[in-house]
N, C-alpha and C. Protein backbone atom coordinates (compact mmCIF):
# COMPACT_ATOMS: atom_id res chain seq x y z
N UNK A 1 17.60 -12.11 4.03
CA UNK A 1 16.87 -11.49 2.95
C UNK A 1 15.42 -11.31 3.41
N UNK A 2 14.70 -10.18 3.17
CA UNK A 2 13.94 -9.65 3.83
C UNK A 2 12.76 -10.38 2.58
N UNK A 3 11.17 -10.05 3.34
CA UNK A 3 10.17 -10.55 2.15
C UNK A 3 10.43 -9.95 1.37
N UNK A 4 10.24 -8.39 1.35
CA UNK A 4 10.33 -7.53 0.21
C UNK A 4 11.75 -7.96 -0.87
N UNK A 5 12.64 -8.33 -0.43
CA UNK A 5 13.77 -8.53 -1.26
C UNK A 5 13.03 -9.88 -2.06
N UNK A 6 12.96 -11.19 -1.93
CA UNK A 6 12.10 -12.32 -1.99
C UNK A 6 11.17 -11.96 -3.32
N UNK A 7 10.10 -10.67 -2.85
CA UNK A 7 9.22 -11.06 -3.95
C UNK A 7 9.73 -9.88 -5.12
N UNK A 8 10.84 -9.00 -4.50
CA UNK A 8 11.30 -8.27 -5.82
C UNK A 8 12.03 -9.61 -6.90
N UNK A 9 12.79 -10.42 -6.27
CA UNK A 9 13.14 -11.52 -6.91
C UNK A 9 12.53 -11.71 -7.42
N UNK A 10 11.46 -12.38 -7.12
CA UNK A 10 10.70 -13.41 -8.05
C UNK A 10 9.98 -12.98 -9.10
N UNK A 11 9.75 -11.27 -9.19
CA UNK A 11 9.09 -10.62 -10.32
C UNK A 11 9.85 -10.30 -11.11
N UNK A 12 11.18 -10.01 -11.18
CA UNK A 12 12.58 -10.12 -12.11
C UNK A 12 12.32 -11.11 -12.69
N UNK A 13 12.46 -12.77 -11.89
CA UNK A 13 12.34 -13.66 -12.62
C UNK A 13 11.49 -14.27 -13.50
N UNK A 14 10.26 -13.85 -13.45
CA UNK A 14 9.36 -14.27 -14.21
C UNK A 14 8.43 -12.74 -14.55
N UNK A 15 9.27 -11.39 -15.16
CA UNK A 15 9.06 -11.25 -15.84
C UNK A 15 7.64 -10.90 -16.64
N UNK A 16 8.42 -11.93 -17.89
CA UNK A 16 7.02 -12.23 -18.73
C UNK A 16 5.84 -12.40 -18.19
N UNK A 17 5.35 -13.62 -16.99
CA UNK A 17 4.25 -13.93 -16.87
C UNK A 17 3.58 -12.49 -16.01
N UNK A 18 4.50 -12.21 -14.81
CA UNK A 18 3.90 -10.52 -14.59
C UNK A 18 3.40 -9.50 -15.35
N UNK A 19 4.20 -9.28 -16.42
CA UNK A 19 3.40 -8.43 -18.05
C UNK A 19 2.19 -8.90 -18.43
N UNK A 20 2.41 -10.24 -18.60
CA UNK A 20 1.00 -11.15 -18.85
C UNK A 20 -0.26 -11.00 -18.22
N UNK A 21 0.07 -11.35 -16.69
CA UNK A 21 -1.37 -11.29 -15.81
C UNK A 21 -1.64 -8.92 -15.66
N UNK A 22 -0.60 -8.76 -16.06
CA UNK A 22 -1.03 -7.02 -15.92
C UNK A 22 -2.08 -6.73 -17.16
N UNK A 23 -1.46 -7.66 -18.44
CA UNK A 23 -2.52 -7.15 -19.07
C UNK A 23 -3.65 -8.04 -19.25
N UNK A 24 -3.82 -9.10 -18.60
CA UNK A 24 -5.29 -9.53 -18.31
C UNK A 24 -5.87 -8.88 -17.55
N UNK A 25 -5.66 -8.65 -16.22
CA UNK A 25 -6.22 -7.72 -15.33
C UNK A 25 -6.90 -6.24 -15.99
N UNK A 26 -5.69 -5.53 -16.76
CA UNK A 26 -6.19 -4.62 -17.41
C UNK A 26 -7.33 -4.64 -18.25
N UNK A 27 -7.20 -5.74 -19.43
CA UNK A 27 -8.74 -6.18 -19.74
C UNK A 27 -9.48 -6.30 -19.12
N UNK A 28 -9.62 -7.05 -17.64
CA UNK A 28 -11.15 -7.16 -17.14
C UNK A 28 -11.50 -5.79 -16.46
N UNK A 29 -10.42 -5.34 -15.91
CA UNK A 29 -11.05 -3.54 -15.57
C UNK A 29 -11.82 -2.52 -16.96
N UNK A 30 -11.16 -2.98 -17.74
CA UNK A 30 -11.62 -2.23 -19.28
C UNK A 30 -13.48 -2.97 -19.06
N UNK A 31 -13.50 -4.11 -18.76
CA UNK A 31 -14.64 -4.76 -19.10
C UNK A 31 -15.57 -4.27 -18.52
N UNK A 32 -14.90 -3.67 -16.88
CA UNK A 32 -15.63 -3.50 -15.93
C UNK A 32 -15.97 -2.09 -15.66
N UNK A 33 -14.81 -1.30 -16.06
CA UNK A 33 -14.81 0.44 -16.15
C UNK A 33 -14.92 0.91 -17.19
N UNK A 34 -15.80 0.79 -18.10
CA UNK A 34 -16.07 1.24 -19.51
C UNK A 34 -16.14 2.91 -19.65
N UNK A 35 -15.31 3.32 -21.12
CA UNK A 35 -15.22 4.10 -20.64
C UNK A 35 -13.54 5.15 -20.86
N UNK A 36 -13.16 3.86 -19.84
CA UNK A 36 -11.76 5.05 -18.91
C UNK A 36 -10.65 3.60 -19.76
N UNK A 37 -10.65 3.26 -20.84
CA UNK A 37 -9.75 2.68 -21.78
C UNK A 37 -8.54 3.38 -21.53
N UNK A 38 -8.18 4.36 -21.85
CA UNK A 38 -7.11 5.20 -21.93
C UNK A 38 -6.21 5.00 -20.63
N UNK A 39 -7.18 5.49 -19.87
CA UNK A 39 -6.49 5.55 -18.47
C UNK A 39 -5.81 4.16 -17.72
N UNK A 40 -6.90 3.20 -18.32
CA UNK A 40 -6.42 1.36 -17.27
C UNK A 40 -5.60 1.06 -18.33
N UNK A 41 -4.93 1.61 -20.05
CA UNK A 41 -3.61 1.20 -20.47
C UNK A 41 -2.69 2.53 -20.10
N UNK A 42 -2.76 2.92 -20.23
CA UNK A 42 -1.96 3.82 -19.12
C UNK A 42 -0.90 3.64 -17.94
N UNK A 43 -2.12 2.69 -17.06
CA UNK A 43 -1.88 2.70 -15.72
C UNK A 43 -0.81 0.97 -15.97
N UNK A 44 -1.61 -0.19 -16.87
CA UNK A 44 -1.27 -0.48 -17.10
C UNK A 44 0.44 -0.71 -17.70
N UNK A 45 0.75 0.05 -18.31
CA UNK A 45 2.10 0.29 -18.85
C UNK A 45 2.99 1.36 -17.92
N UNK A 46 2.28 1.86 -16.89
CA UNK A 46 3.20 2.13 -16.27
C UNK A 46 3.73 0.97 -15.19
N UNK A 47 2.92 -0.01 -14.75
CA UNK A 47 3.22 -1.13 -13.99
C UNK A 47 3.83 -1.42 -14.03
N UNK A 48 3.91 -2.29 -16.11
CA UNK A 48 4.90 -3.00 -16.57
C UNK A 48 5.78 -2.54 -16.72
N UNK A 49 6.64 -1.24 -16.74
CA UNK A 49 7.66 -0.08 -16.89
C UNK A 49 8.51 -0.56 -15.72
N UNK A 50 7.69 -0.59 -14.69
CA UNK A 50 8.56 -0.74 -13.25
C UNK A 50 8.49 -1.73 -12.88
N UNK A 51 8.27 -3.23 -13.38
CA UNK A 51 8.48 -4.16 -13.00
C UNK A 51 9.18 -5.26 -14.38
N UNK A 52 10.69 -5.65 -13.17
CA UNK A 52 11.49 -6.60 -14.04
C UNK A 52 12.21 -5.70 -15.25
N UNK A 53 12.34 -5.86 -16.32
CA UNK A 53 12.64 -5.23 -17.80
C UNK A 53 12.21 -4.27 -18.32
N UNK A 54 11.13 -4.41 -17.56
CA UNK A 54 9.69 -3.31 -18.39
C UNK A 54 9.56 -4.24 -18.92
N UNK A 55 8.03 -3.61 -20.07
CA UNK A 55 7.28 -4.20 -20.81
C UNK A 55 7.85 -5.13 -21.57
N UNK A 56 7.79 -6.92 -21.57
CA UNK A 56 8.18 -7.59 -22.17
C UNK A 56 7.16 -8.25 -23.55
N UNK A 57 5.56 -7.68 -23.05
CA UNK A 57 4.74 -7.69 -24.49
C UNK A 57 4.58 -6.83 -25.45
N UNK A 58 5.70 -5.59 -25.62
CA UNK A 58 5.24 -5.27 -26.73
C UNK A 58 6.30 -4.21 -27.05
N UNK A 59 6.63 -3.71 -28.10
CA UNK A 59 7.52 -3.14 -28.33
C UNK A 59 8.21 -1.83 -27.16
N UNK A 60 8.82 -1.39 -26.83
CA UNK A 60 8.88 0.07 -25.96
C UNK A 60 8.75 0.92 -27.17
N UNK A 61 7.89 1.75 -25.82
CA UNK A 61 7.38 2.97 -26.62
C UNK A 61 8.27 4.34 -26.57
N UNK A 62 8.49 4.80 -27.59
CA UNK A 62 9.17 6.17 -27.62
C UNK A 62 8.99 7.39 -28.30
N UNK A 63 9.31 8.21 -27.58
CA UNK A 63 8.43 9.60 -28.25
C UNK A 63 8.54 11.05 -27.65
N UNK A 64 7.76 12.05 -28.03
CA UNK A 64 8.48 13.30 -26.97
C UNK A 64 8.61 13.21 -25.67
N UNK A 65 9.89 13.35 -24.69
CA UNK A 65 9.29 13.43 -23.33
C UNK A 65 10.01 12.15 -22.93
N UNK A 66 10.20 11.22 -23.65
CA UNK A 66 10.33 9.44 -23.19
C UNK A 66 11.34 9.21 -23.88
N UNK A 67 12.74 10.07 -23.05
CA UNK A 67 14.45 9.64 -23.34
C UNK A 67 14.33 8.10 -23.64
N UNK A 68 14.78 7.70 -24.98
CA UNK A 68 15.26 5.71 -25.42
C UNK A 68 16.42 5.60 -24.10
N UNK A 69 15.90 4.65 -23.45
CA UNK A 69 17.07 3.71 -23.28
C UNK A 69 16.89 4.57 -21.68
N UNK A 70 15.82 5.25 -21.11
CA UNK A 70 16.15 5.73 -19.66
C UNK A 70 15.31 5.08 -18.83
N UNK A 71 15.72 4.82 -17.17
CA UNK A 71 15.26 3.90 -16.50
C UNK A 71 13.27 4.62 -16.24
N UNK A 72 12.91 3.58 -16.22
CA UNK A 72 11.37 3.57 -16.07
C UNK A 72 11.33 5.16 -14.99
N UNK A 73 11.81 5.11 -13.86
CA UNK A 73 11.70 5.63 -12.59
C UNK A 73 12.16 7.29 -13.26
N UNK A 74 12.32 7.46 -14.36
CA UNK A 74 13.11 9.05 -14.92
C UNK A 74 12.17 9.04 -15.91
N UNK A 75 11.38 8.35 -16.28
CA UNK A 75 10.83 8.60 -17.62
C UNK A 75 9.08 9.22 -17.20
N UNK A 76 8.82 10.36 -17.71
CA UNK A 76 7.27 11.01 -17.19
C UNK A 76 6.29 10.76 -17.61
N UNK A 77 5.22 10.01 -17.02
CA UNK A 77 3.66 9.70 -18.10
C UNK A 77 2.79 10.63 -17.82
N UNK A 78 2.18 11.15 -18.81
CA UNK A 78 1.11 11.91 -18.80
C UNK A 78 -0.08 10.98 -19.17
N UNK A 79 -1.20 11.45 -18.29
CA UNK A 79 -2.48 10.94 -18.58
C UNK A 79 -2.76 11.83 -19.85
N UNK A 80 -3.40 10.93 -20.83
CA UNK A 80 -4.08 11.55 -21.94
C UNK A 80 -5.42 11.31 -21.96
N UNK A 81 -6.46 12.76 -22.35
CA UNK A 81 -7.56 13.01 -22.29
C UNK A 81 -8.26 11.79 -23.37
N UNK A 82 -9.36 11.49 -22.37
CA UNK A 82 -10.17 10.28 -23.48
C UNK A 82 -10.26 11.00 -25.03
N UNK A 83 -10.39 9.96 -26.04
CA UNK A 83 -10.37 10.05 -27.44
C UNK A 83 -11.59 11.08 -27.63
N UNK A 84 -12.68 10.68 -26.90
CA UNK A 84 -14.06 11.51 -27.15
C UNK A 84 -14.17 12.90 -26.72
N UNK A 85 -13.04 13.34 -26.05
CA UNK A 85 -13.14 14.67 -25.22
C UNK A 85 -12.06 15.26 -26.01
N UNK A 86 -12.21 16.04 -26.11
CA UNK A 86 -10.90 17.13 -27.47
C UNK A 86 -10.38 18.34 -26.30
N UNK A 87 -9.12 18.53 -26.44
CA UNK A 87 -8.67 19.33 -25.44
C UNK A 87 -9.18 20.34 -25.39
N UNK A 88 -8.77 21.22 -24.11
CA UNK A 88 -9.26 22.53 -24.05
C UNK A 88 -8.50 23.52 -25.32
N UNK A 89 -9.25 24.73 -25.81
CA UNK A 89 -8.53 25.59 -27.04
C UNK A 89 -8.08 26.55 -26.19
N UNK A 90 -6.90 26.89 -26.33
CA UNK A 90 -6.34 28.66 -25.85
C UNK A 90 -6.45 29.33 -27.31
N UNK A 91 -6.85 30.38 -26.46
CA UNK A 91 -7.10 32.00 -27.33
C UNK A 91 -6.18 32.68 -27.29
């Protein structure tokens, strides 16, 4: 069994605490990149998507675009424009 096999293990197995330290981390980047909120939960939840279960803190999210019940690796994230910036208008 190769490392890479090893530490895919061990993030299966624990999971939870991986979700956990993703979203501490994510807080202190929020602390540190003010600002770009949107983007470090974002990036955030795509982490936890692909590691172990997916997201084990918080409900799964579903909605246009994000087939229930399809593997992380098929499902598409779009970055969404910060709250303060309003999209571009077509004419």
């Amino acid at each position: 069994m190769s490392f890479m096999d090893k530490a895919k293990d061990l993030l299966n197995q624990h999971d939870d605490k991986v979700d956990q330290a993703l979203d501490k981390a994510g807080e202190a980047a929020k602390g540190r990149f003010a600002g770009h909120d949107a983007q470090i939960d974002g990036l955030v939840d795509q982490a936890q998507q692909r590691t172990g279960a997916g997201d084990t803190t918080a409900a799964p999210a579903t909605g246009p675009g994000t087939p229930e019940g399809a593997p992380a690796e098929e499902q598409q994230f779009e970055q969404q424009p910060p709250a303060d910036q309003a999209p571009p208008q077509q004419q």
